[in-house]
PDB file of N, CA and C in Angstrom:
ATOM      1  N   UNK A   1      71.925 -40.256  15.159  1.00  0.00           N
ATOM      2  CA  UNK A   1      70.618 -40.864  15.314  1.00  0.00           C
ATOM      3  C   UNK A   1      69.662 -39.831  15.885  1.00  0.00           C
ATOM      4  N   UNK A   2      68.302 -39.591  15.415  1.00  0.00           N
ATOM      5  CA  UNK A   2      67.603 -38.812  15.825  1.00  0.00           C
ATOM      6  C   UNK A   2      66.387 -39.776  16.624  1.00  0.00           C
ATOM      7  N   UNK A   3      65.947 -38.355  17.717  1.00  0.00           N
ATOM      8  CA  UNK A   3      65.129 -39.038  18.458  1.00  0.00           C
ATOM      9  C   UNK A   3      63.750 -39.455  17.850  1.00  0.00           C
ATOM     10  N   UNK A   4      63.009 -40.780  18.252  1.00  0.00           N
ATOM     11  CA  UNK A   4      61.932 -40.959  17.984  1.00  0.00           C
ATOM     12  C   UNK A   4      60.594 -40.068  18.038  1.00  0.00           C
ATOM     13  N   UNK A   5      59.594 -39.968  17.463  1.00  0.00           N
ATOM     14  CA  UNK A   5      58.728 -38.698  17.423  1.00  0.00           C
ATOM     15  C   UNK A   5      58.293 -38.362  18.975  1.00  0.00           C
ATOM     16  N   UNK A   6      58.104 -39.640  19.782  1.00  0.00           N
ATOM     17  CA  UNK A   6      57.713 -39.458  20.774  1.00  0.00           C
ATOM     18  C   UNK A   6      58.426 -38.495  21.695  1.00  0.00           C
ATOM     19  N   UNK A   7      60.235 -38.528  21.438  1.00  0.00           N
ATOM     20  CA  UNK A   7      60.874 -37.156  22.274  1.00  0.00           C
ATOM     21  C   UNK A   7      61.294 -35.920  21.769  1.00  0.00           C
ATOM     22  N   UNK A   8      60.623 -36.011  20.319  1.00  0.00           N
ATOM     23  CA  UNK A   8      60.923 -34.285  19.932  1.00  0.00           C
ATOM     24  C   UNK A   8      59.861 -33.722  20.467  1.00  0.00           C
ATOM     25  N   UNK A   9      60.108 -32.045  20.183  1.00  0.00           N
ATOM     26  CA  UNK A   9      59.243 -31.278  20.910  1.00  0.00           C
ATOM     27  C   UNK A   9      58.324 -30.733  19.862  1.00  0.00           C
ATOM     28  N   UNK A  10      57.125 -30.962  19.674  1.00  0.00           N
ATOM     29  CA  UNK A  10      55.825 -30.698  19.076  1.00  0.00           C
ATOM     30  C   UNK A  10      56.024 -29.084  19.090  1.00  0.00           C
ATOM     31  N   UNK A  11      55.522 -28.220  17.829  1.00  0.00           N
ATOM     32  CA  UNK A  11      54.880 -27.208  17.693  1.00  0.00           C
ATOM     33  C   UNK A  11      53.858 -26.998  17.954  1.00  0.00           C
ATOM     34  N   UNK A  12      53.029 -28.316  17.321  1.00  0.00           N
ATOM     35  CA  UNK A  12      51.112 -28.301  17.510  1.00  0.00           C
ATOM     36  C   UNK A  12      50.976 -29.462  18.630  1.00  0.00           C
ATOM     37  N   UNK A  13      50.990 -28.630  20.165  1.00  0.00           N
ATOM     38  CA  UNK A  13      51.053 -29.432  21.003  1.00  0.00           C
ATOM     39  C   UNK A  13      49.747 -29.969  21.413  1.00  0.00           C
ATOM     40  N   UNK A  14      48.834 -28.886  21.516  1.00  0.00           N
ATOM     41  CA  UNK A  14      47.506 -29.555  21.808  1.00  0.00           C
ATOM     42  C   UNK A  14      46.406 -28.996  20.548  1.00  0.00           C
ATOM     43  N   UNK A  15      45.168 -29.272  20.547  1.00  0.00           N
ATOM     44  CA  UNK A  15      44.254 -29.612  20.357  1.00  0.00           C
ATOM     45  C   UNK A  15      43.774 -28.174  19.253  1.00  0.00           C
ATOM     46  N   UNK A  16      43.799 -27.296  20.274  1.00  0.00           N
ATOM     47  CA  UNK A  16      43.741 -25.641  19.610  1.00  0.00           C
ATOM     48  C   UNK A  16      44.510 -24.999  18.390  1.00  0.00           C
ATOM     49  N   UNK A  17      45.739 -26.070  18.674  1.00  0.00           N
ATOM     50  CA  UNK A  17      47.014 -25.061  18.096  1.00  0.00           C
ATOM     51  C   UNK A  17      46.573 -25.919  16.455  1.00  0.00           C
ATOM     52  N   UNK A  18      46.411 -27.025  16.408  1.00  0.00           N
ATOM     53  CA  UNK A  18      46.437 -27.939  15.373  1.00  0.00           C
ATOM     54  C   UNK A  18      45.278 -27.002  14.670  1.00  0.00           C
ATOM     55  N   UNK A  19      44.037 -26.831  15.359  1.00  0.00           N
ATOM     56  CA  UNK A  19      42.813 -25.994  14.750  1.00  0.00           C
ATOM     57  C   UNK A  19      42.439 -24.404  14.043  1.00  0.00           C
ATOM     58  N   UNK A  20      43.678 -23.944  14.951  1.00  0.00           N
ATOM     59  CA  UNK A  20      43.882 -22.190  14.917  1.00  0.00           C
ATOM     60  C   UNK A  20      44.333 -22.679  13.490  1.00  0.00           C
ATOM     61  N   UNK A  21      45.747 -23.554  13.369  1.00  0.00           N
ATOM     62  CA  UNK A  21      46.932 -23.850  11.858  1.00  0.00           C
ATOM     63  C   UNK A  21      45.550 -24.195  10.860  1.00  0.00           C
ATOM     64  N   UNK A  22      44.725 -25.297  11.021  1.00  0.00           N
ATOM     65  CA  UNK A  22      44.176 -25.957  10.250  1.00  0.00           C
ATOM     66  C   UNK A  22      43.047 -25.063   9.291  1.00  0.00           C
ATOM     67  N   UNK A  23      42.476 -24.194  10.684  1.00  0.00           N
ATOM     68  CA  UNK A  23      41.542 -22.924   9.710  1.00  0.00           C
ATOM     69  C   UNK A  23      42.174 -22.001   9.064  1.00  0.00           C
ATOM     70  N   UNK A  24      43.353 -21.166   9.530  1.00  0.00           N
ATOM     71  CA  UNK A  24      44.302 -20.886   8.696  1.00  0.00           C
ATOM     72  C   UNK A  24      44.215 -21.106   7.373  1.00  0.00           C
ATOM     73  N   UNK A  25      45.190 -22.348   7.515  1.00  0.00           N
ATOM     74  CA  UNK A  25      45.049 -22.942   5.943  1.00  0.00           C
ATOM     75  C   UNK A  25      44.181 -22.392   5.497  1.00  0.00           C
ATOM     76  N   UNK A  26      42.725 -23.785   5.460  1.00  0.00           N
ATOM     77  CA  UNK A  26      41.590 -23.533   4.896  1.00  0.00           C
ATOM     78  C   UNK A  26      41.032 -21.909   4.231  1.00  0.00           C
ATOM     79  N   UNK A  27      41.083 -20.615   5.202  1.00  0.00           N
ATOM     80  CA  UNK A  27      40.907 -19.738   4.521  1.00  0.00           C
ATOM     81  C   UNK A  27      41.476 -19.168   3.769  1.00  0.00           C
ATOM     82  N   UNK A  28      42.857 -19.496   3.617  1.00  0.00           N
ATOM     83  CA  UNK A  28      44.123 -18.712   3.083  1.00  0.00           C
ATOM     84  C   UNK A  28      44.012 -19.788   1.775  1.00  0.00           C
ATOM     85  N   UNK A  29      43.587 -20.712   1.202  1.00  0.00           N
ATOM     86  CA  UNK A  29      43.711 -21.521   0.503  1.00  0.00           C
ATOM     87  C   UNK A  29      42.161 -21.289  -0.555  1.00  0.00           C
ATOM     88  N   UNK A  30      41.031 -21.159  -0.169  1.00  0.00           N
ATOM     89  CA  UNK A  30      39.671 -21.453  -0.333  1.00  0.00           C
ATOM     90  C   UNK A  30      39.071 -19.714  -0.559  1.00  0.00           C
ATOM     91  N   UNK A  31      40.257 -19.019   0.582  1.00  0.00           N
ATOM     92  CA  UNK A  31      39.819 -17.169   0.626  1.00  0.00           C
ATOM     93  C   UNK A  31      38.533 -17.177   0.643  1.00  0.00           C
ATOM     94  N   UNK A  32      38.175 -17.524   1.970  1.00  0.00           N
ATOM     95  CA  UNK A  32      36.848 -17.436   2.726  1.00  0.00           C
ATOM     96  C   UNK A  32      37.743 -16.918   4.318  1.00  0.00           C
ATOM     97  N   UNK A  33      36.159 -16.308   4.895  1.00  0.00           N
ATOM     98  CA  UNK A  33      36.550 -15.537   6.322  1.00  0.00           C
ATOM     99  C   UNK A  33      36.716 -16.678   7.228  1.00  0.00           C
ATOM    100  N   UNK A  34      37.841 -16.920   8.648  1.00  0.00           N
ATOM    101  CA  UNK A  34      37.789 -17.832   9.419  1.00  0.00           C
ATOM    102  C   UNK A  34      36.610 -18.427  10.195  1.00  0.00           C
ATOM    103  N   UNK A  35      36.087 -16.973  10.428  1.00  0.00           N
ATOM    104  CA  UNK A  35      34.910 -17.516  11.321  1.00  0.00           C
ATOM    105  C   UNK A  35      33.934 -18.024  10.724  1.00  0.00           C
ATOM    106  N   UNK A  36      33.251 -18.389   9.357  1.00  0.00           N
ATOM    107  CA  UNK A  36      32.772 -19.136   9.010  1.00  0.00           C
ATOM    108  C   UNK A  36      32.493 -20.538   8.886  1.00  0.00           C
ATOM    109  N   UNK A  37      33.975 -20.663   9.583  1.00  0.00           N
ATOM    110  CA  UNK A  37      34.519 -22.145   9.389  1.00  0.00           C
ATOM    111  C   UNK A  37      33.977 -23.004  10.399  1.00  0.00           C
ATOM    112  N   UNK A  38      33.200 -24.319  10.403  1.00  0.00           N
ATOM    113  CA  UNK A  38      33.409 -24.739  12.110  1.00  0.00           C
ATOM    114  C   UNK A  38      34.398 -26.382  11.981  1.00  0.00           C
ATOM    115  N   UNK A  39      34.459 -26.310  12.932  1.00  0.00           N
ATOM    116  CA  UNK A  39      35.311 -27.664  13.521  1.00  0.00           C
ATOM    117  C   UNK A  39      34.418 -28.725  13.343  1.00  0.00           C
ATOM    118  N   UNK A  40      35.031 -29.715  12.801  1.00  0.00           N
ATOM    119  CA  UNK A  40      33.830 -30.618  12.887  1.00  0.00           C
ATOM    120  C   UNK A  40      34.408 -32.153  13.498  1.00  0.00           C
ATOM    121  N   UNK A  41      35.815 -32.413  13.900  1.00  0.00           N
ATOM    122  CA  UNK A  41      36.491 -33.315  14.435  1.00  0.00           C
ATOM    123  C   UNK A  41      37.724 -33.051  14.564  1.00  0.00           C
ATOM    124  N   UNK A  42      38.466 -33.635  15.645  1.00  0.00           N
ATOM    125  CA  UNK A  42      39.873 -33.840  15.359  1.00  0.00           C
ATOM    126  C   UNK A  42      40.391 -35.182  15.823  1.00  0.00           C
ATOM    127  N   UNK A  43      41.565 -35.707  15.718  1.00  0.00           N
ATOM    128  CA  UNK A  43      42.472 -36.601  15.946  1.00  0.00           C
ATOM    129  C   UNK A  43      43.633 -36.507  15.777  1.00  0.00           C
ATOM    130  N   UNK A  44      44.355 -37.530  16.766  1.00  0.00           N
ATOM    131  CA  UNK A  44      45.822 -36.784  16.905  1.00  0.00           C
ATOM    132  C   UNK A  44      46.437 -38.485  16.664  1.00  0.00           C
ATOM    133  N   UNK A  45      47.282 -38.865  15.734  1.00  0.00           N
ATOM    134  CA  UNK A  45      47.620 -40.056  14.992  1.00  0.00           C
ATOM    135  C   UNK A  45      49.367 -40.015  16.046  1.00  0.00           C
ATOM    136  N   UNK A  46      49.269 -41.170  17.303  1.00  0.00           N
ATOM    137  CA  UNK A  46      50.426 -40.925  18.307  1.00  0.00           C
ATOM    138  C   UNK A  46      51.321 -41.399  17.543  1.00  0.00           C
ATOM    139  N   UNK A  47      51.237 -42.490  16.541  1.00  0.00           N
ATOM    140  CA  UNK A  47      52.723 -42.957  15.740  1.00  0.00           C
ATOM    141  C   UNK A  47      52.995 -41.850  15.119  1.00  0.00           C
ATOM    142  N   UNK A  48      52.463 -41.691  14.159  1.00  0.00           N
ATOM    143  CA  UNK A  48      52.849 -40.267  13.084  1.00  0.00           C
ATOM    144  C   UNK A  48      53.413 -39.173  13.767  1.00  0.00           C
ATOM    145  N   UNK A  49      52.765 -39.368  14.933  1.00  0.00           N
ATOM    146  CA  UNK A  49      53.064 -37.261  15.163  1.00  0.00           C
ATOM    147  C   UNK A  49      51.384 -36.743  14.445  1.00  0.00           C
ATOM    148  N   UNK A  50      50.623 -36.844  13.990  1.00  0.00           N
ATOM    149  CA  UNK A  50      50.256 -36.279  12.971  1.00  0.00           C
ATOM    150  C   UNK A  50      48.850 -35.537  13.496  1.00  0.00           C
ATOM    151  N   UNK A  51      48.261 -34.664  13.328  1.00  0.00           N
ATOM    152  CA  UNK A  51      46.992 -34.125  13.334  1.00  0.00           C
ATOM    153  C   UNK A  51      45.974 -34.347  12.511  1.00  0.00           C
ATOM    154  N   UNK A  52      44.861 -34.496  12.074  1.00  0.00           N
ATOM    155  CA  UNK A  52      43.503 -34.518  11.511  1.00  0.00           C
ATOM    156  C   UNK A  52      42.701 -33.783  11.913  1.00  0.00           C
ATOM    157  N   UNK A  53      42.423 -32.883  11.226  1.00  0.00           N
ATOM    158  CA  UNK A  53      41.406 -31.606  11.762  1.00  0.00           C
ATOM    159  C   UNK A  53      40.266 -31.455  10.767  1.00  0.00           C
ATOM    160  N   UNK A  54      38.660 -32.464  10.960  1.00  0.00           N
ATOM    161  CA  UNK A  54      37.601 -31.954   9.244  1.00  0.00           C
ATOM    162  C   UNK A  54      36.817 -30.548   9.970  1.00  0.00           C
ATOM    163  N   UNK A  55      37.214 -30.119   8.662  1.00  0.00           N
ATOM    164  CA  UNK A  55      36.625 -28.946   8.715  1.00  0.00           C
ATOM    165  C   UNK A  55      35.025 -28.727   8.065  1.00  0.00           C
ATOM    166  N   UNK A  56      34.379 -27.664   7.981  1.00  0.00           N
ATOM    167  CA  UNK A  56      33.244 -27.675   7.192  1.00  0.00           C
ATOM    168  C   UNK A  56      32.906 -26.260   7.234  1.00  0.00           C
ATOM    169  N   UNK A  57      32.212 -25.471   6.241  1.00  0.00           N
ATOM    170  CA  UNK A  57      31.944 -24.581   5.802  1.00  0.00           C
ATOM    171  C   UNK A  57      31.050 -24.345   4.504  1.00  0.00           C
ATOM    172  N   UNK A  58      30.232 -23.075   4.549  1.00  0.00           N
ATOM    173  CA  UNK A  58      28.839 -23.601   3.577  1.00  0.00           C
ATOM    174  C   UNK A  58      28.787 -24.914   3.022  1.00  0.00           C
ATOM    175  N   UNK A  59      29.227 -25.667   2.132  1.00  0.00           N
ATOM    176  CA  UNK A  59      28.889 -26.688   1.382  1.00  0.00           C
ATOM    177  C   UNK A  59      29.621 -27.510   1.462  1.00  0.00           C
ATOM    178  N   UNK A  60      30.622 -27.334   1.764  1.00  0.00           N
ATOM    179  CA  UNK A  60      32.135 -27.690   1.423  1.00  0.00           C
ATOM    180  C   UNK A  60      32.524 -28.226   3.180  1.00  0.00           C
ATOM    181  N   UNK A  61      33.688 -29.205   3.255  1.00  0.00           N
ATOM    182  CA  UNK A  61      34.067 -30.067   4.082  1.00  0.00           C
ATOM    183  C   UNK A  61      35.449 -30.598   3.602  1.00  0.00           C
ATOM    184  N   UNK A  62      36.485 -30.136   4.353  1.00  0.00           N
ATOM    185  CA  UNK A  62      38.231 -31.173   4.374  1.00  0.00           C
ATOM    186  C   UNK A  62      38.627 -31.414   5.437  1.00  0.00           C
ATOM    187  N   UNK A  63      39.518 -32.379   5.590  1.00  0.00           N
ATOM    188  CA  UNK A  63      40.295 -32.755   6.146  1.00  0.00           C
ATOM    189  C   UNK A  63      41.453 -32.445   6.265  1.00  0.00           C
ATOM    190  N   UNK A  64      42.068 -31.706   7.139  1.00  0.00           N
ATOM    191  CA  UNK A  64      43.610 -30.890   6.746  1.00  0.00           C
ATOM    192  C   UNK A  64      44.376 -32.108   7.877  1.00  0.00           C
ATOM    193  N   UNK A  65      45.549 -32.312   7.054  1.00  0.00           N
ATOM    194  CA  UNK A  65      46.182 -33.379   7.834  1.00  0.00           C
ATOM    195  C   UNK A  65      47.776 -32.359   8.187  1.00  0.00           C
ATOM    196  N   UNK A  66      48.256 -32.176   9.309  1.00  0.00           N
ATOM    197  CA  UNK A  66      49.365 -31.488   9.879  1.00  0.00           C
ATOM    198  C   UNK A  66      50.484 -31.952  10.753  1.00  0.00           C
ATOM    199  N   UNK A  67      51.571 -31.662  10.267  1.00  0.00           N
ATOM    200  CA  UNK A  67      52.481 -32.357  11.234  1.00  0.00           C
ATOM    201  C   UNK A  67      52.772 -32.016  12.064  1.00  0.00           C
ATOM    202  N   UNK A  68      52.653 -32.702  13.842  1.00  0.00           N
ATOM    203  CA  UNK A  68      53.127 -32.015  14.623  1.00  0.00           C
ATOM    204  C   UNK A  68      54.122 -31.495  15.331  1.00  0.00           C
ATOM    205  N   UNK A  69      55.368 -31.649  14.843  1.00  0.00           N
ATOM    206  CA  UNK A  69      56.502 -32.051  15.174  1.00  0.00           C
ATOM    207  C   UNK A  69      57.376 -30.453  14.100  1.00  0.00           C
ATOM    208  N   UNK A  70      56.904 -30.421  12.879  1.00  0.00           N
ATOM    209  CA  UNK A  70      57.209 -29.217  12.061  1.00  0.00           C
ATOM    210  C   UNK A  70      56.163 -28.108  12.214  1.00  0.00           C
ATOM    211  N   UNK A  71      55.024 -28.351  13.080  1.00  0.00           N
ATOM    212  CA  UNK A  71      53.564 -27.097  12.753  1.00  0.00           C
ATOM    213  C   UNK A  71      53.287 -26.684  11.416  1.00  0.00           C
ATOM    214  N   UNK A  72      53.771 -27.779  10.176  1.00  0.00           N
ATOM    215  CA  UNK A  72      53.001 -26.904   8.723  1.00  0.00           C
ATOM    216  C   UNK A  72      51.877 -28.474   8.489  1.00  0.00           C
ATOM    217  N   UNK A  73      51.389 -27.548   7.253  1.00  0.00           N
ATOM    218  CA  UNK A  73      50.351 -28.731   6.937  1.00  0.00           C
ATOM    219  C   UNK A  73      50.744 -29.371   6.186  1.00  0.00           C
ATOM    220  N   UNK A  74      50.584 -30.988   5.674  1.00  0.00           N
ATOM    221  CA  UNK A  74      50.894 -31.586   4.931  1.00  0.00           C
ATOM    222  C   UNK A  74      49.748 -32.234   3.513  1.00  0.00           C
ATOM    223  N   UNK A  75      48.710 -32.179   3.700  1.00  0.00           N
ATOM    224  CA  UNK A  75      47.432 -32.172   2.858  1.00  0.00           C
ATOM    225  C   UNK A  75      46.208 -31.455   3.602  1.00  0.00           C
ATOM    226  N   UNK A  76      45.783 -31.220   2.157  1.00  0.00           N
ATOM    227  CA  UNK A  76      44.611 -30.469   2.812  1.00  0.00           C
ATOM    228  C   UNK A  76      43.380 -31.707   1.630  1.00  0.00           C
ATOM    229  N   UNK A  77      42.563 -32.356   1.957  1.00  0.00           N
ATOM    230  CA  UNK A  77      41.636 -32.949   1.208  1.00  0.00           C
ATOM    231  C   UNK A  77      40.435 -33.026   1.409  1.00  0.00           C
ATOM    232  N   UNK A  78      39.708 -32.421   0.108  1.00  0.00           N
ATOM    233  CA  UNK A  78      38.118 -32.054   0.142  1.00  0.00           C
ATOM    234  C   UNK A  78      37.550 -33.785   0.347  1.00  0.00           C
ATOM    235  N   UNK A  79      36.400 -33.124   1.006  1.00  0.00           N
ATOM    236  CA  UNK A  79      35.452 -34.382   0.933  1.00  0.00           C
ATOM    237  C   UNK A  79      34.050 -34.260   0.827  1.00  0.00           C
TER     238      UNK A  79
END
């Protein structure tokens, strides 16, 4: 039996780490420079484990959704 999400140990423990991963992505995906990028929300989903990080940049705006429990991303979706 494995433990519930609440007692494994998170990769993307706080707030930063989810954001540093999330722009990541985004540039490595889109191949635009990081610092272009800004933050434009986050949320941290306590059942899931899960992260929500929208991003935005010139025109363009996603939502990278990440797990916190593995530190990879699991969607990345334009909006």
């Amino acid at each position: 039996m494995s433990p519930g999400i609440g007692l494994m140990k998170r990769r993307l423990e706080k707030e930063n780490d989810a954001i540093a991963l999330a722009v990541s992505g985004i540039a490595k995906k889109y191949d635009i420079q990081p610092e272009i990028i800004k933050t434009l929300e986050t949320k941290y989903h306590s059942d899931a484990g899960d992260w929500y990080v929208a991003l935005g940049w010139e025109e363009q705006k996603a939502i990278v959704k990440m797990d916190s429990v593995l530190g990879t991303i699991t969607e990345i979706k334009e909006i």
